[in-house]
N, C-alpha and C. Protein backbone atom coordinates (compact mmCIF):
# COMPACT_ATOMS: atom_id res chain seq x y z
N UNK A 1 76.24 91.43 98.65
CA UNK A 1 76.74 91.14 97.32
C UNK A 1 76.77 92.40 96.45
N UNK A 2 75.66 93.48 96.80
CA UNK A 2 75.44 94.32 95.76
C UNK A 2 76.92 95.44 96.09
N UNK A 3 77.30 95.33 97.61
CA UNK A 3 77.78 95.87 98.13
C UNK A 3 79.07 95.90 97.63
N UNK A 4 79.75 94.63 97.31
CA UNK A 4 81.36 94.17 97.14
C UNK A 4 81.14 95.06 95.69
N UNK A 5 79.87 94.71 94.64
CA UNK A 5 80.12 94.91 93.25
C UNK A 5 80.27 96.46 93.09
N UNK A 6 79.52 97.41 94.07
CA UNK A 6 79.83 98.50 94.23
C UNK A 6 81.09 99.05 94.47
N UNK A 7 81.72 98.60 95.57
CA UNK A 7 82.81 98.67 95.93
C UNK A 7 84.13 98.28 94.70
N UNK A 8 84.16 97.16 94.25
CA UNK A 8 84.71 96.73 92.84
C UNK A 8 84.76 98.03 91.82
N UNK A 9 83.68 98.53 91.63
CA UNK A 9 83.24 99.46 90.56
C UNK A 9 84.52 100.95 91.09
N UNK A 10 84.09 101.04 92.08
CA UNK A 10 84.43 102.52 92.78
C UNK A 10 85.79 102.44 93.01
N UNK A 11 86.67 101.02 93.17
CA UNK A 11 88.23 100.50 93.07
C UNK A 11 88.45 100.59 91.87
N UNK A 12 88.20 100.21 90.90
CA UNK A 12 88.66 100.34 89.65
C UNK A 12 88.45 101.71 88.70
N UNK A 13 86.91 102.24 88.99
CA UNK A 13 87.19 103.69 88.31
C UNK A 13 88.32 104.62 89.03
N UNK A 14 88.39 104.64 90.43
CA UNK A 14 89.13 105.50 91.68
C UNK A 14 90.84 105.45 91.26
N UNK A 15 90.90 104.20 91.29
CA UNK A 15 92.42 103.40 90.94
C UNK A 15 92.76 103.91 89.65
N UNK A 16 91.65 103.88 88.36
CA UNK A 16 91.99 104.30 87.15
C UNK A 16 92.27 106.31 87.33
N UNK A 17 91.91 106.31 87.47
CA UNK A 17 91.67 108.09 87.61
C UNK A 17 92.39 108.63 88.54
N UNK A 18 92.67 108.63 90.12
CA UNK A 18 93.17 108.86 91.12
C UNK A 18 95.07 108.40 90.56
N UNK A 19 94.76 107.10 90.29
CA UNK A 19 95.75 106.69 90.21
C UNK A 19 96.74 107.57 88.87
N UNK A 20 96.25 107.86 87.83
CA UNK A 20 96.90 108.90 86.40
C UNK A 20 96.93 110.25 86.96
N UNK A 21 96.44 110.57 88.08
CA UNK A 21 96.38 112.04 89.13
C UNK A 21 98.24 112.07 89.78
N UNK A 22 97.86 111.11 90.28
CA UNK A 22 98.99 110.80 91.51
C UNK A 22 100.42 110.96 90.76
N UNK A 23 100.17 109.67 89.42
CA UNK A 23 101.57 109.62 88.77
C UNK A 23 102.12 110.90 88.15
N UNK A 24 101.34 111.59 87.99
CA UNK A 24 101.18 112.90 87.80
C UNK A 24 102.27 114.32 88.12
N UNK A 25 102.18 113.69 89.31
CA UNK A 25 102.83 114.51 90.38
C UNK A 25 104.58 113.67 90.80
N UNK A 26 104.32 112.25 90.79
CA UNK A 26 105.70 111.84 90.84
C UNK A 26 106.66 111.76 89.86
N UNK A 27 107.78 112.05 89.48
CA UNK A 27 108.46 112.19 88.45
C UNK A 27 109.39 111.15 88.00
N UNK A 28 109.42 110.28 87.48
CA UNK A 28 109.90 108.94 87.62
C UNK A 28 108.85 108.30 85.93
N UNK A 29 110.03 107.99 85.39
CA UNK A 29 109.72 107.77 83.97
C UNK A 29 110.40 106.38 83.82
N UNK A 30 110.01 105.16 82.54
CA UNK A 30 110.64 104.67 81.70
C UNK A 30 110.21 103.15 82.82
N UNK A 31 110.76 102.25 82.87
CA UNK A 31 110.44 101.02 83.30
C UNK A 31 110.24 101.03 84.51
N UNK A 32 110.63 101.75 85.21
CA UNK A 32 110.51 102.23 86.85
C UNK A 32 109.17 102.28 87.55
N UNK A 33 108.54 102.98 86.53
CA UNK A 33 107.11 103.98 86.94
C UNK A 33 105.97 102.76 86.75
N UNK A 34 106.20 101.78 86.11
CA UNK A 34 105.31 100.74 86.35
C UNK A 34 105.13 99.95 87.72
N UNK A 35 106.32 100.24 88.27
CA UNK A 35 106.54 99.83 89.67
C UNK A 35 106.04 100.75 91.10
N UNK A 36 106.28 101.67 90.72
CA UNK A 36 105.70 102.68 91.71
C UNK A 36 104.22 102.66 91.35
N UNK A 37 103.55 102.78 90.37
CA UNK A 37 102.28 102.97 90.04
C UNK A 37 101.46 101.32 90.88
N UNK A 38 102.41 100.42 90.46
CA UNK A 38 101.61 99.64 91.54
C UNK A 38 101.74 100.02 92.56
N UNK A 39 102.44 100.41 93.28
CA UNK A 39 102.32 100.56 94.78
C UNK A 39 101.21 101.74 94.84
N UNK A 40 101.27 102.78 93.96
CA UNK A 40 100.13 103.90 94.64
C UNK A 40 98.99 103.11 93.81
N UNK A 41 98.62 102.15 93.13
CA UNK A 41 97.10 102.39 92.72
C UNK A 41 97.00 101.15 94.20
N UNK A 42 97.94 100.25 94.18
CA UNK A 42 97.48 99.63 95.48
C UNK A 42 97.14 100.26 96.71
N UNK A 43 97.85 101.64 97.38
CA UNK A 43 97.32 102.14 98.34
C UNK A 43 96.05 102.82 98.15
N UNK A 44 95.84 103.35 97.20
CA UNK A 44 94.88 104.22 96.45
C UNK A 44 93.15 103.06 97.07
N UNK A 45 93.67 101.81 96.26
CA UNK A 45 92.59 101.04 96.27
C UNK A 45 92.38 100.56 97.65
N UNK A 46 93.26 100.61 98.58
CA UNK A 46 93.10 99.96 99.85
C UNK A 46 92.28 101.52 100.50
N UNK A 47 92.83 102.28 100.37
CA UNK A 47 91.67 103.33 100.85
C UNK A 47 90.71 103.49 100.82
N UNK A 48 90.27 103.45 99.32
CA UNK A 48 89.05 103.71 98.70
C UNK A 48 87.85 102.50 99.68
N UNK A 49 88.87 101.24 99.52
CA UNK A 49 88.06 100.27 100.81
C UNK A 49 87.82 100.60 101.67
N UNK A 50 88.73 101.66 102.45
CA UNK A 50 88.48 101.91 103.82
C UNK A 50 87.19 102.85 104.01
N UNK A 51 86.96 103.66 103.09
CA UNK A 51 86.06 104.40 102.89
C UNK A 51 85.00 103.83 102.56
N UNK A 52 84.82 103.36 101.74
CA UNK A 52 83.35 102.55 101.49
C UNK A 52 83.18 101.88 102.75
N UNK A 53 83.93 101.13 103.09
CA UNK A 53 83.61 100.02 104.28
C UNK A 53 82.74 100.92 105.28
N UNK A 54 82.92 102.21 105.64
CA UNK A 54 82.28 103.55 106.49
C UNK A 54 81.17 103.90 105.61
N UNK A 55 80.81 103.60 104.47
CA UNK A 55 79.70 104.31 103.89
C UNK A 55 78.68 103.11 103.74
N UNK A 56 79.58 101.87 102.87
CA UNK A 56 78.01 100.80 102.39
C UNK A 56 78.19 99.55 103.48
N UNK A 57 77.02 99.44 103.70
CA UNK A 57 76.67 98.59 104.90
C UNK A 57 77.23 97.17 104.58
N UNK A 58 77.47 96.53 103.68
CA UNK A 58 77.68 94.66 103.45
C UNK A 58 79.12 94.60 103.11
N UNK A 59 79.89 95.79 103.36
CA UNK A 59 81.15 95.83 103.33
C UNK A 59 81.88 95.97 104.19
N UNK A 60 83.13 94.83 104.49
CA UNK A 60 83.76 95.16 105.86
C UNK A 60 85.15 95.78 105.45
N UNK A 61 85.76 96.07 107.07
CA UNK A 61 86.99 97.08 106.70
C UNK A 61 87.79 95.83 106.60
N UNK A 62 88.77 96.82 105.86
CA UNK A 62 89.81 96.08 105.03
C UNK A 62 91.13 95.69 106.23
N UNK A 63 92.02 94.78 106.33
CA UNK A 63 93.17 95.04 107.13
C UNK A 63 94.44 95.32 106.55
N UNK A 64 95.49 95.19 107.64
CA UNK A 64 96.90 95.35 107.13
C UNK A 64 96.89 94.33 105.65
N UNK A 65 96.65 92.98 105.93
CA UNK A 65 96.79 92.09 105.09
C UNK A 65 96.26 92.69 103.83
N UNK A 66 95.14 93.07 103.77
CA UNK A 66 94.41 93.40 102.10
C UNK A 66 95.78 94.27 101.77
N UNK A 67 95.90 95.52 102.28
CA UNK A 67 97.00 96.02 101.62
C UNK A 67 98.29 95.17 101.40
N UNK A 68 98.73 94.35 101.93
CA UNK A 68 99.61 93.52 101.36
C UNK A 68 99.30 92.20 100.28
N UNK A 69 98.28 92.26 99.99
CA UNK A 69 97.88 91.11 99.27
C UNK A 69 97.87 91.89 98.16
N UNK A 70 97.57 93.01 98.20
CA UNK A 70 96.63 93.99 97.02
C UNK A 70 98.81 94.36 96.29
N UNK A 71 99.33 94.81 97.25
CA UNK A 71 100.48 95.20 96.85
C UNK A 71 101.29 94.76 96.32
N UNK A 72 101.84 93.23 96.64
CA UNK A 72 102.11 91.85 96.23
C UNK A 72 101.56 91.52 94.69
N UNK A 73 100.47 91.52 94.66
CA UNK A 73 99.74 91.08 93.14
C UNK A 73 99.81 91.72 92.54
N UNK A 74 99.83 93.30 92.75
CA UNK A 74 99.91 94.03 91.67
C UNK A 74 101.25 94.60 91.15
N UNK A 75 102.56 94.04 92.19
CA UNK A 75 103.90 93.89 91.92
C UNK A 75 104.26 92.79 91.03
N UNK A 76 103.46 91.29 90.88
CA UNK A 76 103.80 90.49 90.72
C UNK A 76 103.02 90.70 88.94
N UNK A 77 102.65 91.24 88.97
CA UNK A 77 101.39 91.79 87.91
C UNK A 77 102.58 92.45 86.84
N UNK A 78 103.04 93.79 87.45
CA UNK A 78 103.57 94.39 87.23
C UNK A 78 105.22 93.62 86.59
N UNK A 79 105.96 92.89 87.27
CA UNK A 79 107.26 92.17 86.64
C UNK A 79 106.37 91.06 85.85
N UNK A 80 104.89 90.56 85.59
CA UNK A 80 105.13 90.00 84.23
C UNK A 80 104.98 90.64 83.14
N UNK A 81 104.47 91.89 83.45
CA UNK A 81 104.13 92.78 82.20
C UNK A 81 105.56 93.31 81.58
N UNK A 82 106.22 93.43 82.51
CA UNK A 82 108.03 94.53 82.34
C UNK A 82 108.68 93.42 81.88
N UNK A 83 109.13 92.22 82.29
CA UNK A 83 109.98 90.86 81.85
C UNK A 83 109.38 90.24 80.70
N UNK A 84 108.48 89.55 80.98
CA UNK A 84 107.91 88.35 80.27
C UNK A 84 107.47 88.66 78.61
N UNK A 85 107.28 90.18 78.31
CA UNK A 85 106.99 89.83 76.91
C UNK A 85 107.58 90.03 76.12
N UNK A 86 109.23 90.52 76.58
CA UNK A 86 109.93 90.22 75.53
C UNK A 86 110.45 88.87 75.84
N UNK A 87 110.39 88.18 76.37
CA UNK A 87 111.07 86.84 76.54
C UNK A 87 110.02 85.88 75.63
N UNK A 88 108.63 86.29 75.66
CA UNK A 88 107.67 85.26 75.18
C UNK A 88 106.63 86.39 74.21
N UNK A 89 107.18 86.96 72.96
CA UNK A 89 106.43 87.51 72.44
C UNK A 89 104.84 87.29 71.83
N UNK A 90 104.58 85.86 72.01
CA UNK A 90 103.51 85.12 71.44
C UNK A 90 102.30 85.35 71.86
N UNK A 91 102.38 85.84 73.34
CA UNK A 91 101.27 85.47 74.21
C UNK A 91 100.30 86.58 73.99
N UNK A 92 98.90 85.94 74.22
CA UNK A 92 97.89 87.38 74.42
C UNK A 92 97.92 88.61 75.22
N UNK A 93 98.61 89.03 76.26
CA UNK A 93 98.67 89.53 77.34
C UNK A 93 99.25 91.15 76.88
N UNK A 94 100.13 90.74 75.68
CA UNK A 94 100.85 92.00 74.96
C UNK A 94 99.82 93.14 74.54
N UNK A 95 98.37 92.55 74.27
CA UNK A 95 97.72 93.89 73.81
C UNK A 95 96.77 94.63 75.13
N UNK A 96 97.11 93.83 76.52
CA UNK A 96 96.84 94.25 77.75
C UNK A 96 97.89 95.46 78.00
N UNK A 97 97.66 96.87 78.13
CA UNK A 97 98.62 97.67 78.81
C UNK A 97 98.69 97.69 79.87
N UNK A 98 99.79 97.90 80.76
CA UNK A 98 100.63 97.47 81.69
C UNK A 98 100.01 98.13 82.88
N UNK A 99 99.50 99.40 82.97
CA UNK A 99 98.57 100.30 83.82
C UNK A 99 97.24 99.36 84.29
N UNK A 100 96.64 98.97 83.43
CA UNK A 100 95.43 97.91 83.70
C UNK A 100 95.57 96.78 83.99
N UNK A 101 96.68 96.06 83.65
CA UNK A 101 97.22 94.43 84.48
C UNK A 101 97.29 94.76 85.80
N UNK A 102 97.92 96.29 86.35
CA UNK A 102 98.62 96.33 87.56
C UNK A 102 97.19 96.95 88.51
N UNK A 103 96.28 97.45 87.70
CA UNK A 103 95.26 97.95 88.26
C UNK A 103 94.86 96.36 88.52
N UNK A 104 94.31 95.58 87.95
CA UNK A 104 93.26 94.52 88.12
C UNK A 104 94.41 93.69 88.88
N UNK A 105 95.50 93.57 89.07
CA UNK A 105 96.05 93.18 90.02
C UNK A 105 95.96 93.10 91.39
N UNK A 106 95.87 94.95 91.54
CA UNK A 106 95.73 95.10 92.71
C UNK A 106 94.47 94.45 93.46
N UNK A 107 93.33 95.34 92.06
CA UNK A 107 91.91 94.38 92.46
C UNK A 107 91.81 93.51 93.05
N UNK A 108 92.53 92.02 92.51
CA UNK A 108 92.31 90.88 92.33
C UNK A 108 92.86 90.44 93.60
N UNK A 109 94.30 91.43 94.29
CA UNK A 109 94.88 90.78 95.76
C UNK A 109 93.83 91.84 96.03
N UNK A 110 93.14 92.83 96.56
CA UNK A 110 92.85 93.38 97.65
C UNK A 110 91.33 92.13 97.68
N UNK A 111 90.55 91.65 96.89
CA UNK A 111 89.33 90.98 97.17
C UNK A 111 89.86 89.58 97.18
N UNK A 112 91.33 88.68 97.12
CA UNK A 112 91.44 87.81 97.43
C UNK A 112 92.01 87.68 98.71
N UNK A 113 92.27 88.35 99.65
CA UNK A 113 92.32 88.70 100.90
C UNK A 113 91.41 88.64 101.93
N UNK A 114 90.21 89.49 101.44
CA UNK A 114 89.02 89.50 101.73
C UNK A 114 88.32 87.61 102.24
């Protein structure tokens, strides 16, 4: 247990940081880059699993699937943040920025896989 929460911790700081590194370097601006950024914080985070899984003992390795679960959610993450709030300006979700939906996205498919 202590293991996953570790792991959680080290996906989300890694994903936050690694991930503003990466975009960094790709050049791709304006509604686009929310889309690519899911895909690298999702690979980003499926790594970072693979690695821990080799370091802390109550953690297992990740498969093909986590990366597709992780990639999926944080795509699906990603078109409600880009579509949905101008269609539905009301909702709470607007003062969520779009970088952190797609981060906890990924989160949320790579440990619902699991």
């Amino acid at each position: 247990m202590l293991g996953r929460l570790v792991l959680l911790l080290l996906q989300i700081a890694g994903g936050y940081i690694l991930g503003k590194i990466a975009m960094g370097y790709i050049p791709i601006r304006g509604d686009l880059s929310i889309f690519v950024y899911a895909v690298v914080v999702s690979v980003i985070i499926f790594l970072i699993g693979i690695v821990a899984s080799q370091i802390i003992k109550d953690v297992g390795m990740p498969h093909s699937g986590t990366l597709s679960s992780s990639l999926v959610l944080a795509l699906i993450f990603a078109l409600i943040w880009t579509f949905l709030p101008p269609i539905v300006p009301d909702l709470p979700w607007n003062k969520v920025p779009a970088q952190w939906a797609v981060l906890i996205g990924a989160v949320l498919g790579y440990f619902a896989k699991r």
